[in-house]
N, C-alpha and C. Protein backbone atom coordinates (compact mmCIF):
# COMPACT_ATOMS: atom_id res chain seq x y z
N UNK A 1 0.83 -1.17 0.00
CA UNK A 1 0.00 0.00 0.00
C UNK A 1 0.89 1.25 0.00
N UNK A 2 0.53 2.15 -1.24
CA UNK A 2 1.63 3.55 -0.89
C UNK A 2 1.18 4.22 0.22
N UNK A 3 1.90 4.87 0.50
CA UNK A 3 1.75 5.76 1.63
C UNK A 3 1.76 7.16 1.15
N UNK A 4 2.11 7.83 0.06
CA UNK A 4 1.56 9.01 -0.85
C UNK A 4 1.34 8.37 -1.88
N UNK A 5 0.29 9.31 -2.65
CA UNK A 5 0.06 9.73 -4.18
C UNK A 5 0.03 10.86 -5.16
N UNK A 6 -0.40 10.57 -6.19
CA UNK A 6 -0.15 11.52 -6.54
C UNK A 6 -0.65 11.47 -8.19
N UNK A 7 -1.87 12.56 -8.67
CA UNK A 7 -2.31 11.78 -10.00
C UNK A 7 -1.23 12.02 -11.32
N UNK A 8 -1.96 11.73 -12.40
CA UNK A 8 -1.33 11.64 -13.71
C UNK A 8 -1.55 12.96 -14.13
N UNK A 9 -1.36 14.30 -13.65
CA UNK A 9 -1.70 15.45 -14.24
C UNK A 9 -0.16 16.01 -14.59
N UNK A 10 -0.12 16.98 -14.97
CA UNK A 10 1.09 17.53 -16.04
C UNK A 10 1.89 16.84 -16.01
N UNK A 11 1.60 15.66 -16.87
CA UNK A 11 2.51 14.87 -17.94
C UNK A 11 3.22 13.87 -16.71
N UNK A 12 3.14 13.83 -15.80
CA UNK A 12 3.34 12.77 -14.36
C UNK A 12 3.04 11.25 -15.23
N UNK A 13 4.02 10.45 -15.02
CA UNK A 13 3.35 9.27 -16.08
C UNK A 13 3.86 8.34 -15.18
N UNK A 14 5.17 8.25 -14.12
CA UNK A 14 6.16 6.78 -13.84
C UNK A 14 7.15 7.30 -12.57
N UNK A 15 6.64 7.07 -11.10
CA UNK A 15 6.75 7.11 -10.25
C UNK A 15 8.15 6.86 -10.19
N UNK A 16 9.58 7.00 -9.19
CA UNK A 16 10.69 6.72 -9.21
C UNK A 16 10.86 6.26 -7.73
N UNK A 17 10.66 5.03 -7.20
CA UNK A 17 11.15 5.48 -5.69
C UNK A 17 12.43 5.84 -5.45
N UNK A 18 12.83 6.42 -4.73
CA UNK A 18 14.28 6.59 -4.26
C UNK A 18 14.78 6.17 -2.45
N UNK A 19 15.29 7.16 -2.01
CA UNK A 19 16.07 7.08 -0.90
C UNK A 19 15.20 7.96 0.32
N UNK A 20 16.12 7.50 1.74
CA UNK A 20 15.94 8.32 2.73
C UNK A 20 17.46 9.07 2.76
N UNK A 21 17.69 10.33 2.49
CA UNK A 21 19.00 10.77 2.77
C UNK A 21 19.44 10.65 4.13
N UNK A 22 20.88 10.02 4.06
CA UNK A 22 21.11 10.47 5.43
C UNK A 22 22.67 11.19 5.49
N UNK A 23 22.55 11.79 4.39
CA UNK A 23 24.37 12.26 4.45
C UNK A 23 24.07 13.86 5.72
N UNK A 24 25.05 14.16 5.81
CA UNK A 24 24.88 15.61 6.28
C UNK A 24 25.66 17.07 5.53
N UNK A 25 25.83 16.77 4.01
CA UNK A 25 25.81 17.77 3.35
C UNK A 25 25.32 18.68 2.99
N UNK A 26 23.89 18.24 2.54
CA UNK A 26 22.50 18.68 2.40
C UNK A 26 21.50 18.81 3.50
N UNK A 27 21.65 19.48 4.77
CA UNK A 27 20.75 19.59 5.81
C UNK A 27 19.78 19.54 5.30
N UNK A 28 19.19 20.00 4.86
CA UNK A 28 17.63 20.14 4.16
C UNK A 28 17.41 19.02 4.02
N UNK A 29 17.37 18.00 3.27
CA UNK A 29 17.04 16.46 2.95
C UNK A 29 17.70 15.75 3.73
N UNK A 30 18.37 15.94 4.83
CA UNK A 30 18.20 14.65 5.77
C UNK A 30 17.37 14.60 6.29
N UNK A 31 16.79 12.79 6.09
CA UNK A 31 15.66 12.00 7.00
C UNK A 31 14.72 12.50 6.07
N UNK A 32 14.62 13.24 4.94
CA UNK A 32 13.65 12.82 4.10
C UNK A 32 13.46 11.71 2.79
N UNK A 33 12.49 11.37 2.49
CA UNK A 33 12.61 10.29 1.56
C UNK A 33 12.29 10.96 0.23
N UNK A 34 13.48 10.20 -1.06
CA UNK A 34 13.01 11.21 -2.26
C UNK A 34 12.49 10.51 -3.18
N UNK A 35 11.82 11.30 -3.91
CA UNK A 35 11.60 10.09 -5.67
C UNK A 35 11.04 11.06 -6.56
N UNK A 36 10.95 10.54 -7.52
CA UNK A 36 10.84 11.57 -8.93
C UNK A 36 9.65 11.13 -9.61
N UNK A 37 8.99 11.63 -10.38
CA UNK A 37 8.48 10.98 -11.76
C UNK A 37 9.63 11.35 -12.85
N UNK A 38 9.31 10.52 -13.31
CA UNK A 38 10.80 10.35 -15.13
C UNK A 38 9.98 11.50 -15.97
N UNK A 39 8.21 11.26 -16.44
CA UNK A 39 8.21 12.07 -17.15
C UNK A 39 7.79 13.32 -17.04
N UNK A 40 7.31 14.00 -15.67
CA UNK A 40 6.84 15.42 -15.29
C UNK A 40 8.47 15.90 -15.29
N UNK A 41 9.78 15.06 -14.92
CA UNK A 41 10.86 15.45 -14.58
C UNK A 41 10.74 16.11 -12.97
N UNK A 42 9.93 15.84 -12.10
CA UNK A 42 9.58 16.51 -10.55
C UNK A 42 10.77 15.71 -9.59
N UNK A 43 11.21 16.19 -8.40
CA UNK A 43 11.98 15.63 -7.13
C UNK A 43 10.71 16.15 -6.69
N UNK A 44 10.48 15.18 -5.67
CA UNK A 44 9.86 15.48 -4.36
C UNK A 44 10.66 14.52 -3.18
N UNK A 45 10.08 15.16 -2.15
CA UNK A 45 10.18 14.36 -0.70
C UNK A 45 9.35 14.34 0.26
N UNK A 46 9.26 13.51 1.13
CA UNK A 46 8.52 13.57 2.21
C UNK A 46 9.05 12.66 3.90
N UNK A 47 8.87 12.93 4.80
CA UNK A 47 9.39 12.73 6.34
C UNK A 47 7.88 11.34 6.36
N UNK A 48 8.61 10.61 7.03
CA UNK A 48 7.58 9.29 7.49
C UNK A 48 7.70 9.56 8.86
N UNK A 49 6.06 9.93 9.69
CA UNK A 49 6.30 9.91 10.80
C UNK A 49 4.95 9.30 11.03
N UNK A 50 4.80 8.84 12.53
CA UNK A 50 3.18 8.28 13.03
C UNK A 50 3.12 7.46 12.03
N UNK A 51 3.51 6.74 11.35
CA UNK A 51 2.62 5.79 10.23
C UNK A 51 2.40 6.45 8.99
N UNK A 52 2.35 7.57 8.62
CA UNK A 52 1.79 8.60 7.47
C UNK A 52 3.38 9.89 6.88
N UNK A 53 3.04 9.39 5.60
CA UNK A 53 3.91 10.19 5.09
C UNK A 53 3.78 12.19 5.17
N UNK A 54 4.46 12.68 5.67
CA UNK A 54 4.02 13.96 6.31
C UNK A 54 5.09 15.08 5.43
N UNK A 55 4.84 16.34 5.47
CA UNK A 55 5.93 17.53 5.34
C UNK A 55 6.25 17.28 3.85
N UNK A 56 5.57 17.12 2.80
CA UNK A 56 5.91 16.91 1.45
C UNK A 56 6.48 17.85 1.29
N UNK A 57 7.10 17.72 0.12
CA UNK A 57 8.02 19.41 -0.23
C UNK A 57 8.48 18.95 -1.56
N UNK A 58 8.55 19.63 -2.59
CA UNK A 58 8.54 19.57 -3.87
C UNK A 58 10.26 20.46 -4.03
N UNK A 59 10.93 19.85 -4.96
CA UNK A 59 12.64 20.26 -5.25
C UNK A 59 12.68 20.44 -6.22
N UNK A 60 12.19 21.68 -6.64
CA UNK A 60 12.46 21.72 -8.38
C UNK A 60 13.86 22.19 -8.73
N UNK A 61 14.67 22.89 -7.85
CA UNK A 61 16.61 22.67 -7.77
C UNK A 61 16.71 21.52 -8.13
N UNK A 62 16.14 20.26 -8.19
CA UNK A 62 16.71 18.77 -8.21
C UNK A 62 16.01 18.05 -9.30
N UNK A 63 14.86 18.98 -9.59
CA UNK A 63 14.50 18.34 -11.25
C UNK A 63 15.47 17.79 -12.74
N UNK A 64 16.14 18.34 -12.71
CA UNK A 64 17.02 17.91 -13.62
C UNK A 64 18.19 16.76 -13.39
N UNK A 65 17.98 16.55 -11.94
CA UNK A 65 18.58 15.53 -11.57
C UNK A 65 17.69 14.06 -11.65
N UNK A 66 16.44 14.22 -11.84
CA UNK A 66 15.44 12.86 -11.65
C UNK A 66 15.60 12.30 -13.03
N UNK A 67 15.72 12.15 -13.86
CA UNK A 67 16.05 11.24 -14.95
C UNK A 67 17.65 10.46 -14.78
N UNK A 68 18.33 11.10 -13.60
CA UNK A 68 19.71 10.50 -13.39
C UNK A 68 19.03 8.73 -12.44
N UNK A 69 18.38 9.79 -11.65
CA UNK A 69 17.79 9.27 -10.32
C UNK A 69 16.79 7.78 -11.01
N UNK A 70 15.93 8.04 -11.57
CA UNK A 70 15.42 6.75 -11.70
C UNK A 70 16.55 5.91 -12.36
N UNK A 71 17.30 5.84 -13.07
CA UNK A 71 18.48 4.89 -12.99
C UNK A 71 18.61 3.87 -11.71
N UNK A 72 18.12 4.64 -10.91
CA UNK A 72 19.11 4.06 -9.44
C UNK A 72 17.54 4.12 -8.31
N UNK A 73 16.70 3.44 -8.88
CA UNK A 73 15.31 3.28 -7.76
C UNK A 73 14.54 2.76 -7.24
N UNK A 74 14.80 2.52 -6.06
CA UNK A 74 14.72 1.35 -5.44
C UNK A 74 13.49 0.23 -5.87
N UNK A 75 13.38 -1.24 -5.46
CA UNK A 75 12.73 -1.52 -5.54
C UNK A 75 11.50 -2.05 -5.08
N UNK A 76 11.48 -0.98 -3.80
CA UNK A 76 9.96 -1.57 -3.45
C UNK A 76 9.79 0.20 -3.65
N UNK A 77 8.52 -0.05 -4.03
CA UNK A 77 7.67 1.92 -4.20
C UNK A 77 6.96 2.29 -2.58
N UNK A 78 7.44 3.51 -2.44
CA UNK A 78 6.90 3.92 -1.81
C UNK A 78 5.55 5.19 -1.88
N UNK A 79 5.63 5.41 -3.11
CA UNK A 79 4.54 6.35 -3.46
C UNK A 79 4.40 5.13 -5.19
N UNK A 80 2.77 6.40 -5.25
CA UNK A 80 2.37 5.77 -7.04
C UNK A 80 1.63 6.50 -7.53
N UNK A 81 1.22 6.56 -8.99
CA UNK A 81 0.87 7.63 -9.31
C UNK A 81 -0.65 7.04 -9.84
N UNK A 82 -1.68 7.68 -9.43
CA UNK A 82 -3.01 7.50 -9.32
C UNK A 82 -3.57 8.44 -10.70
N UNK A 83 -4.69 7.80 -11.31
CA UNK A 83 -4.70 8.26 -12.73
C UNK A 83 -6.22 9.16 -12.08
């Protein structure tokens, strides 16, 4: 069961799961979890707390990085994209 969604609107077609960062380069994204869609080209993230994915936040600085990113995504999903 995902724990976010998210529909098929501007051009959103193929969910990417990714990671929980935990480096400490990037304060901002530690302990959040990231993933992309391939074809909106979007980063997002979100904090898992209580059971429920919480504090979404959208990275469009990191859009041009999500076509790197699904290369490398994991394989169980944690979000999906709802039509």
């Amino acid at each position: 069961m995902p724990v976010i969604e998210y529909a098929h609107a501007n051009g959103a077609c193929d969910v990417q799961g990714g990671y929980v960062y935990r480096g400490s380069v990037v304060t901002q994204l530690t302990g959040r979890y990231l993933y992309a869609d391939y074809c909106a080209g979007f980063v997002r993230s979100f904090t898992f707390s209580g059971g429920a994915a919480t504090s979404s936040r959208d990275w469009p600085q990191l859009a041009l990085a999500a076509a790197v990113a699904s290369s490398h995504s994991a394989k169980t999903r944690a979000a999906s994209c709802t039509s």
